[in-house]
N, C-alpha and C. Protein backbone atom coordinates (compact mmCIF):
# COMPACT_ATOMS: atom_id res chain seq x y z
N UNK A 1 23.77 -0.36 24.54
CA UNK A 1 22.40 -0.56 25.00
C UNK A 1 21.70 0.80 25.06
N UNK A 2 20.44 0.95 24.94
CA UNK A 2 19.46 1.98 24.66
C UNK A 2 19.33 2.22 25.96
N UNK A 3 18.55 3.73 26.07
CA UNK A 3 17.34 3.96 27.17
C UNK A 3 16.77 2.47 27.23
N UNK A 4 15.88 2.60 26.24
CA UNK A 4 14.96 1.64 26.53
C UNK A 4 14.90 0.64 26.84
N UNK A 5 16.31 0.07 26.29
CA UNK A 5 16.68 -1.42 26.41
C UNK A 5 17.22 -1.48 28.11
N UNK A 6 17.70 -0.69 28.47
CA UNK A 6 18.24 -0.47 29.93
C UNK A 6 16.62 -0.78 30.88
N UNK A 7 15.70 0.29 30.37
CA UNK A 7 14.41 0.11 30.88
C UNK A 7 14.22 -1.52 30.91
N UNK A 8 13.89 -1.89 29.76
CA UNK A 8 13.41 -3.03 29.74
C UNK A 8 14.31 -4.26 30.53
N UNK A 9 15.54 -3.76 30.65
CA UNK A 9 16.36 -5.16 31.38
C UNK A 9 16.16 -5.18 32.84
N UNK A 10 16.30 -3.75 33.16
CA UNK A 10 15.70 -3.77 34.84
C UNK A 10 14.45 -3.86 35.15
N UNK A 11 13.57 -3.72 34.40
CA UNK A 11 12.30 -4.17 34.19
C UNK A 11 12.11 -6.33 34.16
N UNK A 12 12.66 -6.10 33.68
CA UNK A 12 12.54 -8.11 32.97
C UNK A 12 13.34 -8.56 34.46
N UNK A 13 14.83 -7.80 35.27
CA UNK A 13 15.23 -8.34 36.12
C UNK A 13 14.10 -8.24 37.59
N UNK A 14 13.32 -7.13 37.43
CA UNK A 14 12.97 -7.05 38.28
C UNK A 14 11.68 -8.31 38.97
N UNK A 15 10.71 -8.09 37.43
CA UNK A 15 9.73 -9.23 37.35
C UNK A 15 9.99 -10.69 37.10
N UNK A 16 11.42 -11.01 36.33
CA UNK A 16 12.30 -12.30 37.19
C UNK A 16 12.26 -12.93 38.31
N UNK A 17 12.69 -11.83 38.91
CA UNK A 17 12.66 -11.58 40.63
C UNK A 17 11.20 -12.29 41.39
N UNK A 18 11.18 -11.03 41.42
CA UNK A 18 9.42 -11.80 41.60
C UNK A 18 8.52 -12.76 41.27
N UNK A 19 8.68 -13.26 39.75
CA UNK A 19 7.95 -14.89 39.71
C UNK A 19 9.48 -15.97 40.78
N UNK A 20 10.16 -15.66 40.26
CA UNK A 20 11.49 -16.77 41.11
C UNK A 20 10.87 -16.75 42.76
N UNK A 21 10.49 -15.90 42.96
CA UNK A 21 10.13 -15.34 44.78
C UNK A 21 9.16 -15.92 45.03
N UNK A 22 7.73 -15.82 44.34
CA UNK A 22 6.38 -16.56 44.38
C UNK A 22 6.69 -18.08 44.01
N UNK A 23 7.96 -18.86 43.25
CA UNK A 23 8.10 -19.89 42.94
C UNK A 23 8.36 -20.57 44.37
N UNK A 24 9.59 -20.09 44.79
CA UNK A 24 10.12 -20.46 46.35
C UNK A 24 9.01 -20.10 46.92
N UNK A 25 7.76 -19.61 47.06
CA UNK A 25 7.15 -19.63 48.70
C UNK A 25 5.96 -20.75 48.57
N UNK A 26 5.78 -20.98 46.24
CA UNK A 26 4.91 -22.31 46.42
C UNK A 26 5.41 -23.68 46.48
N UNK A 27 7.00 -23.75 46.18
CA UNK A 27 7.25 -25.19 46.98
C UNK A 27 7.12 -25.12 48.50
N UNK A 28 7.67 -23.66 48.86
CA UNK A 28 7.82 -24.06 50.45
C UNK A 28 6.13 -24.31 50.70
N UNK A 29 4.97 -23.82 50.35
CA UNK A 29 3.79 -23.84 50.43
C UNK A 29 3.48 -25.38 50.46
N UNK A 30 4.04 -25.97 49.35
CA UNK A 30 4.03 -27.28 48.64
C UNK A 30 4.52 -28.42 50.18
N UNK A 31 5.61 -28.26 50.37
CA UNK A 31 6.52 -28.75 51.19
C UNK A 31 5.54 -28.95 52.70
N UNK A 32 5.11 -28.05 52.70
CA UNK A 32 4.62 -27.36 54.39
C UNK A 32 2.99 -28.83 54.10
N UNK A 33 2.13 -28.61 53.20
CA UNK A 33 1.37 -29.23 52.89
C UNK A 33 1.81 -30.83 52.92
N UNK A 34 2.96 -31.25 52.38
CA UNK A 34 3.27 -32.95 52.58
C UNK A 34 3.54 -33.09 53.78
N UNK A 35 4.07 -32.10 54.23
CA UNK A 35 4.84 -32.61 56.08
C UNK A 35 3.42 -32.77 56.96
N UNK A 36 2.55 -32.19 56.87
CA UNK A 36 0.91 -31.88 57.42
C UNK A 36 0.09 -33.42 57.19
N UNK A 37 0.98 -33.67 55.59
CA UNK A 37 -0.09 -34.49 55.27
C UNK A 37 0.37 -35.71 55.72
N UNK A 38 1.88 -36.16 55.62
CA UNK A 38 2.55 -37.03 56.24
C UNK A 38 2.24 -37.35 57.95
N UNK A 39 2.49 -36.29 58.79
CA UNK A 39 2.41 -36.39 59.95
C UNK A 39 0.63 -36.28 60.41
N UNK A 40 0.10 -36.16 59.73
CA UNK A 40 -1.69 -36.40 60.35
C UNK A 40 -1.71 -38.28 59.66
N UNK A 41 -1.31 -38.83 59.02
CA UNK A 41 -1.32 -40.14 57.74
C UNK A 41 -0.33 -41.08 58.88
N UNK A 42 0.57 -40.46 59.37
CA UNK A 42 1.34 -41.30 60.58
C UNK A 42 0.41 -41.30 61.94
N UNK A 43 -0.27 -40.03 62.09
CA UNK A 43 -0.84 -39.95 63.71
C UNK A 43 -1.98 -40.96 63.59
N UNK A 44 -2.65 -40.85 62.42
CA UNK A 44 -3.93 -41.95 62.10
C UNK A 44 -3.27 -43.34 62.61
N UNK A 45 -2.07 -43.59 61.57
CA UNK A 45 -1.55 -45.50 62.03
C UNK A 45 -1.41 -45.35 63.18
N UNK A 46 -1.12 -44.50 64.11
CA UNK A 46 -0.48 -45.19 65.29
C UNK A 46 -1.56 -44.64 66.51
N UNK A 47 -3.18 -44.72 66.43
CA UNK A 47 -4.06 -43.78 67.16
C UNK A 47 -3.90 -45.47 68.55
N UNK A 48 -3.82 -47.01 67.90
CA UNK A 48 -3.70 -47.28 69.00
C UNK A 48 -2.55 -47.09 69.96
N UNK A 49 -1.09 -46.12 69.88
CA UNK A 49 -0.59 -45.35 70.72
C UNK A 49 -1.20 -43.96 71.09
N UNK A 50 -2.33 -43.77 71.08
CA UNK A 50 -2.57 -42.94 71.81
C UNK A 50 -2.30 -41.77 71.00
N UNK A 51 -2.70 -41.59 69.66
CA UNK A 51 -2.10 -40.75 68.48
C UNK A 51 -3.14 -40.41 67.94
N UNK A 52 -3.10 -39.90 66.93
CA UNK A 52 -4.41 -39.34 65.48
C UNK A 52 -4.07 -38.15 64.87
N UNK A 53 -4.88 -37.96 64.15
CA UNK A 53 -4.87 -37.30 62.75
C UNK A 53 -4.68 -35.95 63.48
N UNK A 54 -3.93 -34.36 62.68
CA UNK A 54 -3.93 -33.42 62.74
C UNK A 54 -4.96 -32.96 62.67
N UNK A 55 -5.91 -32.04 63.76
CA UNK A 55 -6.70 -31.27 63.61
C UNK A 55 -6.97 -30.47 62.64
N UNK A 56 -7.74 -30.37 61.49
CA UNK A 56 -7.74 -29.64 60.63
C UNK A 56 -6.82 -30.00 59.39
N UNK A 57 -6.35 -30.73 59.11
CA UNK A 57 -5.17 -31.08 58.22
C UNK A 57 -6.07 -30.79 56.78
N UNK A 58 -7.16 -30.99 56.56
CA UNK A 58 -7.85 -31.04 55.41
C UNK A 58 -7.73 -29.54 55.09
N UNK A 59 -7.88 -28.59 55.93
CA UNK A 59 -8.10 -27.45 55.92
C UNK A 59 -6.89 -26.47 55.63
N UNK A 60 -5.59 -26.76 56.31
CA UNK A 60 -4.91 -26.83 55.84
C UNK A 60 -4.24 -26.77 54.47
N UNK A 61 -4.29 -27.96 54.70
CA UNK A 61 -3.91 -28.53 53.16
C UNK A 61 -3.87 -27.94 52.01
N UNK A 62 -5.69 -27.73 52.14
CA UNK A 62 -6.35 -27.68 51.41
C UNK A 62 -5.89 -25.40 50.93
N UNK A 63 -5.79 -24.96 52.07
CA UNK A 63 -5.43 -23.68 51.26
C UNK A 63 -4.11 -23.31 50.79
N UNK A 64 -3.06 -24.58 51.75
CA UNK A 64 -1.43 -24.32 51.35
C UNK A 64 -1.72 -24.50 50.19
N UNK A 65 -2.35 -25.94 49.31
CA UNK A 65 -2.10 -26.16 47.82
C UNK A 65 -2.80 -25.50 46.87
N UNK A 66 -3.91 -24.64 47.29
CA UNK A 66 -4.26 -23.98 46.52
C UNK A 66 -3.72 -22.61 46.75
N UNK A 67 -2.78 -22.28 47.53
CA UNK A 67 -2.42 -20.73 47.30
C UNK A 67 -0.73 -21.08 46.76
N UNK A 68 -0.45 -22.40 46.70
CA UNK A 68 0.88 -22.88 45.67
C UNK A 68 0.36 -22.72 44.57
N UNK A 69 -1.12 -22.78 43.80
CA UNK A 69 -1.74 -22.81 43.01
C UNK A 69 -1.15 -21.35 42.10
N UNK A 70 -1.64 -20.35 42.88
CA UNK A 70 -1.17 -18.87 43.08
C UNK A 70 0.09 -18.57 42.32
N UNK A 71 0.74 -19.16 43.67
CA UNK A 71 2.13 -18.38 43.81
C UNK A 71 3.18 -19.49 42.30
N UNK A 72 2.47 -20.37 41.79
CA UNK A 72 2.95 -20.91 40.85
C UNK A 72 2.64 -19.86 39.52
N UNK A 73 1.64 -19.40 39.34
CA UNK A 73 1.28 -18.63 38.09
C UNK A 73 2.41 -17.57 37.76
N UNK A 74 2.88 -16.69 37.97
CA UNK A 74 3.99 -15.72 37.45
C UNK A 74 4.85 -16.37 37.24
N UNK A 75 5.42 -17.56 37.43
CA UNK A 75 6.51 -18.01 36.85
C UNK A 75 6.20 -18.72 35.54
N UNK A 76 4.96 -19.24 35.87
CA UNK A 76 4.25 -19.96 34.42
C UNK A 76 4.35 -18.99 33.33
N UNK A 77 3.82 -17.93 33.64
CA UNK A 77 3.65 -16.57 32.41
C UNK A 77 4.56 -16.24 32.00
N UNK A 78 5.81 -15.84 32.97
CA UNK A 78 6.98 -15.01 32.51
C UNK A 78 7.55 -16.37 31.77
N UNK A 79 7.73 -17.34 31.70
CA UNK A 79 8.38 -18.60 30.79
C UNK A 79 7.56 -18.94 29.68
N UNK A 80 6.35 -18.56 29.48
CA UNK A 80 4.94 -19.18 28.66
C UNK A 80 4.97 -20.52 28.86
N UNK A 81 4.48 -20.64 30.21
CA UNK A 81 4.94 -22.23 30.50
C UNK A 81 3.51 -22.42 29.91
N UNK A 82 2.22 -21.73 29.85
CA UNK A 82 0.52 -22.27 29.89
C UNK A 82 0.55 -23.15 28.73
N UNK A 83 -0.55 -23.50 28.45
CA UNK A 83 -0.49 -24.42 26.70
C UNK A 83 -0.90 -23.61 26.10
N UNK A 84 -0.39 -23.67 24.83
CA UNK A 84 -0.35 -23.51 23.43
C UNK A 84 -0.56 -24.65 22.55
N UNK A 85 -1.41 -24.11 21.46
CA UNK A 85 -1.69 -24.77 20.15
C UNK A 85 -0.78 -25.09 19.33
N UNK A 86 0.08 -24.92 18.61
CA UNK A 86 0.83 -24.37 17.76
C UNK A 86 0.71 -25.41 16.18
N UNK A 87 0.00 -26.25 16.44
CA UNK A 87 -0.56 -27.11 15.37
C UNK A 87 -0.67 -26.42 13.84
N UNK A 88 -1.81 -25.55 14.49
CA UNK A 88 -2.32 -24.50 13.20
C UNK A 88 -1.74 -23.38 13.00
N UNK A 89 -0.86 -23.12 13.77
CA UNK A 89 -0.49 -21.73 13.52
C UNK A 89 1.61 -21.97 12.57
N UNK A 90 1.93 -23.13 13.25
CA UNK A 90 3.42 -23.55 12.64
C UNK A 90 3.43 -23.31 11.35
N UNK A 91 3.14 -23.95 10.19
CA UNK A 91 2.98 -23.52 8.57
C UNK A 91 2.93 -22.29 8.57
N UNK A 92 2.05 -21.42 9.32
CA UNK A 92 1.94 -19.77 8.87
C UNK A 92 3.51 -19.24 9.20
N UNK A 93 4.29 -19.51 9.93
CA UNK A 93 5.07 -19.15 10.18
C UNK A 93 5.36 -18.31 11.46
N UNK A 94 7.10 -18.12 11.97
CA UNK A 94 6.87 -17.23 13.10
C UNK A 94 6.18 -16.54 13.33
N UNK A 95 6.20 -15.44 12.44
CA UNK A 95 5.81 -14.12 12.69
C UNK A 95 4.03 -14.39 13.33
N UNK A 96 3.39 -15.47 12.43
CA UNK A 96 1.98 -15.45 13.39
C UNK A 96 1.90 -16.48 14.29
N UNK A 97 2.91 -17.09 14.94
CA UNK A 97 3.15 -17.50 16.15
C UNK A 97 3.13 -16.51 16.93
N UNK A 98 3.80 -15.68 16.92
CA UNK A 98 4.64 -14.56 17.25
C UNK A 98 3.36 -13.63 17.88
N UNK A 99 2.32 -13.77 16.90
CA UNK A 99 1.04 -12.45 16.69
C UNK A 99 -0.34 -13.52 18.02
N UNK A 100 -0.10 -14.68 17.88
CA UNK A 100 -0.78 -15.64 18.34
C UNK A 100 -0.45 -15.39 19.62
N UNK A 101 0.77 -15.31 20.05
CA UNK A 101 1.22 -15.41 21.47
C UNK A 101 0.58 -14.05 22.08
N UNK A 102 0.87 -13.17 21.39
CA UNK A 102 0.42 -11.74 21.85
C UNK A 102 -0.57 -11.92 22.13
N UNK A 103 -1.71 -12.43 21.15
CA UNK A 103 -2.89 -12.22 21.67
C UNK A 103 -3.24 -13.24 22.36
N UNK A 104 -2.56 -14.29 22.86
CA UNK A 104 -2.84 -14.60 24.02
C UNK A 104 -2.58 -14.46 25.35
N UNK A 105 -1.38 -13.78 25.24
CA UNK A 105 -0.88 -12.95 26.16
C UNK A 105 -1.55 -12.00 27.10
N UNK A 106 -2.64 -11.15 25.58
CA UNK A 106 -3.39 -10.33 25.75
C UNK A 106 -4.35 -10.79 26.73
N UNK A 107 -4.85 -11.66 26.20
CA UNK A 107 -6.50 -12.20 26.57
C UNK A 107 -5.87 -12.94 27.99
N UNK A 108 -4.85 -13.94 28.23
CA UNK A 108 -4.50 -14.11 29.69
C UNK A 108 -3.99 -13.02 31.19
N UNK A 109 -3.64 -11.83 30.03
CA UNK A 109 -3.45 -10.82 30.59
C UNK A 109 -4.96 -9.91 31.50
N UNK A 110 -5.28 -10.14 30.16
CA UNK A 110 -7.03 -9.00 30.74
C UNK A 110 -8.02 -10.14 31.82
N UNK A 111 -7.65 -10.87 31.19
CA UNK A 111 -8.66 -12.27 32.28
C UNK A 111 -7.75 -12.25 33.63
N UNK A 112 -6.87 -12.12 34.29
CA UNK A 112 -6.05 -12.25 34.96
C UNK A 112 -6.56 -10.89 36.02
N UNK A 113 -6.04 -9.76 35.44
CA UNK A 113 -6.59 -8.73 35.87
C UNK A 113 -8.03 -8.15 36.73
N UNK A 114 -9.18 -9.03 35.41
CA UNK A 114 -10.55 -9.11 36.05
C UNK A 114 -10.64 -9.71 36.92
N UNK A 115 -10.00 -11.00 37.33
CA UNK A 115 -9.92 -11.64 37.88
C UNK A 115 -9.75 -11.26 39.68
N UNK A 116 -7.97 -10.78 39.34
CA UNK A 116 -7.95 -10.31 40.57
C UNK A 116 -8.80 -9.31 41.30
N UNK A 117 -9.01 -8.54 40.27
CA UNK A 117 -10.25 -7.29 40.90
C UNK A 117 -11.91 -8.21 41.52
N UNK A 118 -12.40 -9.14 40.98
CA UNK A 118 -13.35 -9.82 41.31
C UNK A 118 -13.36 -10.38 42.65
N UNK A 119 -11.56 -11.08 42.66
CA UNK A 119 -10.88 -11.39 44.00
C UNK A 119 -11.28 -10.65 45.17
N UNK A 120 -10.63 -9.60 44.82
CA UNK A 120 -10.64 -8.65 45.94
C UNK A 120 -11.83 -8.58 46.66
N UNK A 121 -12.93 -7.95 45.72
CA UNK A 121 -14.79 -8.04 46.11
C UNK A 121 -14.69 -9.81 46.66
N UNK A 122 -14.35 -10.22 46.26
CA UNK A 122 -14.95 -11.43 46.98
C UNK A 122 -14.26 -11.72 48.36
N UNK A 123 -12.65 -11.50 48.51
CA UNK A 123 -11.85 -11.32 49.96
C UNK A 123 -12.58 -10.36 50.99
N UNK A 124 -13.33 -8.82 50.28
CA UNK A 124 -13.86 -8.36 51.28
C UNK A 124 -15.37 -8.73 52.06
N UNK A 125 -16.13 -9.42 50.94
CA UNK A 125 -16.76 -10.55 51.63
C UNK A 125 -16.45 -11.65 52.59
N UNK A 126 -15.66 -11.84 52.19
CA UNK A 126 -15.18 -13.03 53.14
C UNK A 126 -14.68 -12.20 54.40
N UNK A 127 -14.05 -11.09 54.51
CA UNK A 127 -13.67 -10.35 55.70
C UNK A 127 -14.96 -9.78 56.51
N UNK A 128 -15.89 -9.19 55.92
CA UNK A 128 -17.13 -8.68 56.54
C UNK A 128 -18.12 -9.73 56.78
N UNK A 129 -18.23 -10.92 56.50
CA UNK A 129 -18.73 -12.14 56.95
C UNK A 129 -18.13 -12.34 58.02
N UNK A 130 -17.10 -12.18 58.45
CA UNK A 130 -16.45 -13.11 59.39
C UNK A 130 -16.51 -14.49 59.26
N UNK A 131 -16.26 -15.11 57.89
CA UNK A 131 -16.70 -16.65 57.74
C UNK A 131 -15.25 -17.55 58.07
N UNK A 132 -15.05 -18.42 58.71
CA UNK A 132 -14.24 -18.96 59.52
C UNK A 132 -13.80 -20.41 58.55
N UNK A 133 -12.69 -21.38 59.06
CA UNK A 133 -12.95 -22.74 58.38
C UNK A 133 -13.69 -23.65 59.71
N UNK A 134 -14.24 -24.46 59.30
CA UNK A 134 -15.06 -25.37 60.19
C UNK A 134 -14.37 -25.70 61.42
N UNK A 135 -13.57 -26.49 61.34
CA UNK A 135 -12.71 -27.09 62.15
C UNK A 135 -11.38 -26.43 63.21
N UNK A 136 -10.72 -25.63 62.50
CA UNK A 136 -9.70 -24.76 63.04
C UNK A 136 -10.29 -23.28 63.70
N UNK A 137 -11.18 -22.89 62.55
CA UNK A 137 -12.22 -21.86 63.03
C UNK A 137 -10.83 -20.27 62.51
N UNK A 138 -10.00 -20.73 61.66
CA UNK A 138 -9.54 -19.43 61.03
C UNK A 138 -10.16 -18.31 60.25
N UNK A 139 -10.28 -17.49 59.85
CA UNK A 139 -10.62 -16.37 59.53
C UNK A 139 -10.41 -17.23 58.14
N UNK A 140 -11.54 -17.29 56.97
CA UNK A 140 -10.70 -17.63 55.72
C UNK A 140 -10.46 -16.82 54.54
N UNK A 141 -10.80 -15.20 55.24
CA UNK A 141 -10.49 -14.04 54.30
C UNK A 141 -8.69 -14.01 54.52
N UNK A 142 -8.01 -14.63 55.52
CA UNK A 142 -6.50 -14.74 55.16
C UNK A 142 -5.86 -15.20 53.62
N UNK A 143 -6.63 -16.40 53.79
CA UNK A 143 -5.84 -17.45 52.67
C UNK A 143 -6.17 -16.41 50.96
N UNK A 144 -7.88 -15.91 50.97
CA UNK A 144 -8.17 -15.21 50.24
C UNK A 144 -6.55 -13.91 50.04
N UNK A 145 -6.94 -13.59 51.13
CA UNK A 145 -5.96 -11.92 50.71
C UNK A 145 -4.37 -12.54 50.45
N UNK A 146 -4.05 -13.27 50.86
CA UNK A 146 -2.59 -13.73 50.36
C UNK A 146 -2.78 -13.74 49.03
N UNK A 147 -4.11 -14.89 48.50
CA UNK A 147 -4.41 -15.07 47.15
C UNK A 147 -3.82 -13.89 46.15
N UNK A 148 -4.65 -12.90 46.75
CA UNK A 148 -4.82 -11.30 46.22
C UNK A 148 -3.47 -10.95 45.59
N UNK A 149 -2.65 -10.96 46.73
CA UNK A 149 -1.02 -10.77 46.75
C UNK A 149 -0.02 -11.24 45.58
N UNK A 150 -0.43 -12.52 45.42
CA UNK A 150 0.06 -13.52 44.54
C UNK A 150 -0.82 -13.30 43.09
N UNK A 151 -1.89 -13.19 43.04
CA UNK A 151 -2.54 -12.69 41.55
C UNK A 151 -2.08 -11.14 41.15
N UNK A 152 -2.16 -10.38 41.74
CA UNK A 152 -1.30 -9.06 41.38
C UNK A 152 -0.22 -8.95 40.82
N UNK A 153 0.57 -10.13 41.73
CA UNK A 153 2.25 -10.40 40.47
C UNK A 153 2.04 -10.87 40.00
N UNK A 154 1.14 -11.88 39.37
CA UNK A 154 0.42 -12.97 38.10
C UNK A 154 0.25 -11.44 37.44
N UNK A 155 -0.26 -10.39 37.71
CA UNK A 155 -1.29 -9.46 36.72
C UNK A 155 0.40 -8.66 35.97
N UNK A 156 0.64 -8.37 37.33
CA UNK A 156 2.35 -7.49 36.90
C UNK A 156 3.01 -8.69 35.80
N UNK A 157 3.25 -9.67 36.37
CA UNK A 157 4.32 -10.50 35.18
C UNK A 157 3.37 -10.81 34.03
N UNK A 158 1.93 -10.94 33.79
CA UNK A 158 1.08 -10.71 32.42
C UNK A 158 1.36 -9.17 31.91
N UNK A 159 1.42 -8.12 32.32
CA UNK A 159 1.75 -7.14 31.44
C UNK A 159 2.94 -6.77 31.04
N UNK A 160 4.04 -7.16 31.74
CA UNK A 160 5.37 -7.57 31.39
C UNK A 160 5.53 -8.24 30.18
N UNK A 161 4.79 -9.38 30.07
CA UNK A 161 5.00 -10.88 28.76
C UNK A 161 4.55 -10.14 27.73
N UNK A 162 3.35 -8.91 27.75
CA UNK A 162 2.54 -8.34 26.68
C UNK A 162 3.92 -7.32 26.02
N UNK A 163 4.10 -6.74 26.92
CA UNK A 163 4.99 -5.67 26.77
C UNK A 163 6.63 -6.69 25.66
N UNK A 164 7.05 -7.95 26.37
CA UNK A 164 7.77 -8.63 25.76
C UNK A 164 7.69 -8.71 24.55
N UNK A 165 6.28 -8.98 24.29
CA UNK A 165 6.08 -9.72 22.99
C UNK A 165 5.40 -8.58 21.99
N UNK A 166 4.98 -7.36 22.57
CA UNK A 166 5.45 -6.62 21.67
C UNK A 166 6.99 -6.21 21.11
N UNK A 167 7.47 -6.01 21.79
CA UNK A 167 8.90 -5.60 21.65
C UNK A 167 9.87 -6.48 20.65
N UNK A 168 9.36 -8.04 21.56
CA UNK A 168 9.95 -9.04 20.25
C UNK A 168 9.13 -8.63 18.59
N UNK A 169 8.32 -9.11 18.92
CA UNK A 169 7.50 -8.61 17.63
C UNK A 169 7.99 -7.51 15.95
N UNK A 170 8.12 -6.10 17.54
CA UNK A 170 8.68 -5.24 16.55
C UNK A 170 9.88 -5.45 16.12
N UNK A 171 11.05 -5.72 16.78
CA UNK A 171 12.34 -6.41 16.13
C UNK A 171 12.33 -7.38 15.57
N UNK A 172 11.13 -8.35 15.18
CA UNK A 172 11.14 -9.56 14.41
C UNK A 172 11.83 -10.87 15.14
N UNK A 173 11.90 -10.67 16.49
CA UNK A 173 12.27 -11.73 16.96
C UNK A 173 11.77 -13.07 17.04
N UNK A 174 12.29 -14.03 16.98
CA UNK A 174 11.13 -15.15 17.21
C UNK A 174 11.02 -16.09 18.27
N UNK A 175 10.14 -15.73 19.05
CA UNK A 175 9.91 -16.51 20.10
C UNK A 175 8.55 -17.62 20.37
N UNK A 176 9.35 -18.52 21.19
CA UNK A 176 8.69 -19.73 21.68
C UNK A 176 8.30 -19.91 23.08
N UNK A 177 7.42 -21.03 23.52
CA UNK A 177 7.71 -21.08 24.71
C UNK A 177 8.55 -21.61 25.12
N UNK A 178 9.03 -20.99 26.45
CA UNK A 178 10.30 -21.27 26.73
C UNK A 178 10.82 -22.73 27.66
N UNK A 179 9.15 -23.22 28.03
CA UNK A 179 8.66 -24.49 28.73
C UNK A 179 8.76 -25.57 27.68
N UNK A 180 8.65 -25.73 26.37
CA UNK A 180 8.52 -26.81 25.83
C UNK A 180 9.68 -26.69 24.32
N UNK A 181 10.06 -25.55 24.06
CA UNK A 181 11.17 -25.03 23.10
C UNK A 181 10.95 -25.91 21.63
N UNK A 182 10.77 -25.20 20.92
CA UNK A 182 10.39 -25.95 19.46
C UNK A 182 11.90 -25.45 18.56
């Protein structure tokens, strides 16, 4: 094994790591959201014991599954779980599969990036507002800045996949996604 190849394996183990890590905190995210949704859906049936719905459960809910939203993306990337075409590009052959992926890699990569940076400006709005959720009355620059957290390793495991698929590229490797395997 090379320098480089050494680089690149503790590199690939490392950002492994990390989508596998953001995977586990969006089931547990996932998980935390059905038990909320279950136990406010039970307190409703039984309000003539003297029961009802979780305060806020919508609210809730509503940011656990969208910051599973999040913490799902780096594992999507580092696997190329996203969709692909591959209709038009199969006949040309690997190699511009190969060139296809890159540049989408690319372009999910740089959109990703802007993205999070836009994030951020918009989390510190939400922090200097002091804008709250209705009902619970939380701060909702939290759910934002976790966001933040979780798109950054989306941005890290997109320049990782770029870096991959150059590398495959130059050795002529041929790769697929690894979500649907052709």
């Amino acid at each position: 094994m090379t320098g480089s190849d050494d680089i690149f394996g503790k590199v690939e183990k490392a950002v492994t790591r990390l989508a596998e890590a953001t995977t586990f905190l969006a089931g547990l995210l996932l998980l935390i959201a059905v038990i909320l949704t279950v136990a406010s859906i039970a307190g409703r049936a039984m309000i003539s014991l003297g029961l009802g719905p979780l305060p806020g459960d919508y609210e809730l809910v509503e940011t656990f599954i969208g910051l599973s939203v999040f913490a799902f993306m780096p594992f999507c990337q580092l696997k190329r779980g996203h969709v692909g075409v591959d209709l038009f590009m199969t006949p040309l052959g690997n190699r511009a599969m190969n060139i296809t992926q890159l540049l989408g890699d690319i372009v999910v990569g740089g959109l990703f990036i802007l993205l999070t940076w836009r994030h951020a400006l918009g989390t510190l709005d939400k922090y200097e507002s002091n804008e709250t959720s209705f009902i619970l009355g939380f701060p909702i620059w939290w759910g934002f800045a976790v966001a933040i957290v979780l798109m950054i390793a989306t941005s890290i495991v997109c320049l990782f996949t770029i870096w991959r698929d150059i590398r495959d590229l130059g050795a002529n490797r041929v790769y697929v996604s690894e979500a649907g395997g052709h």
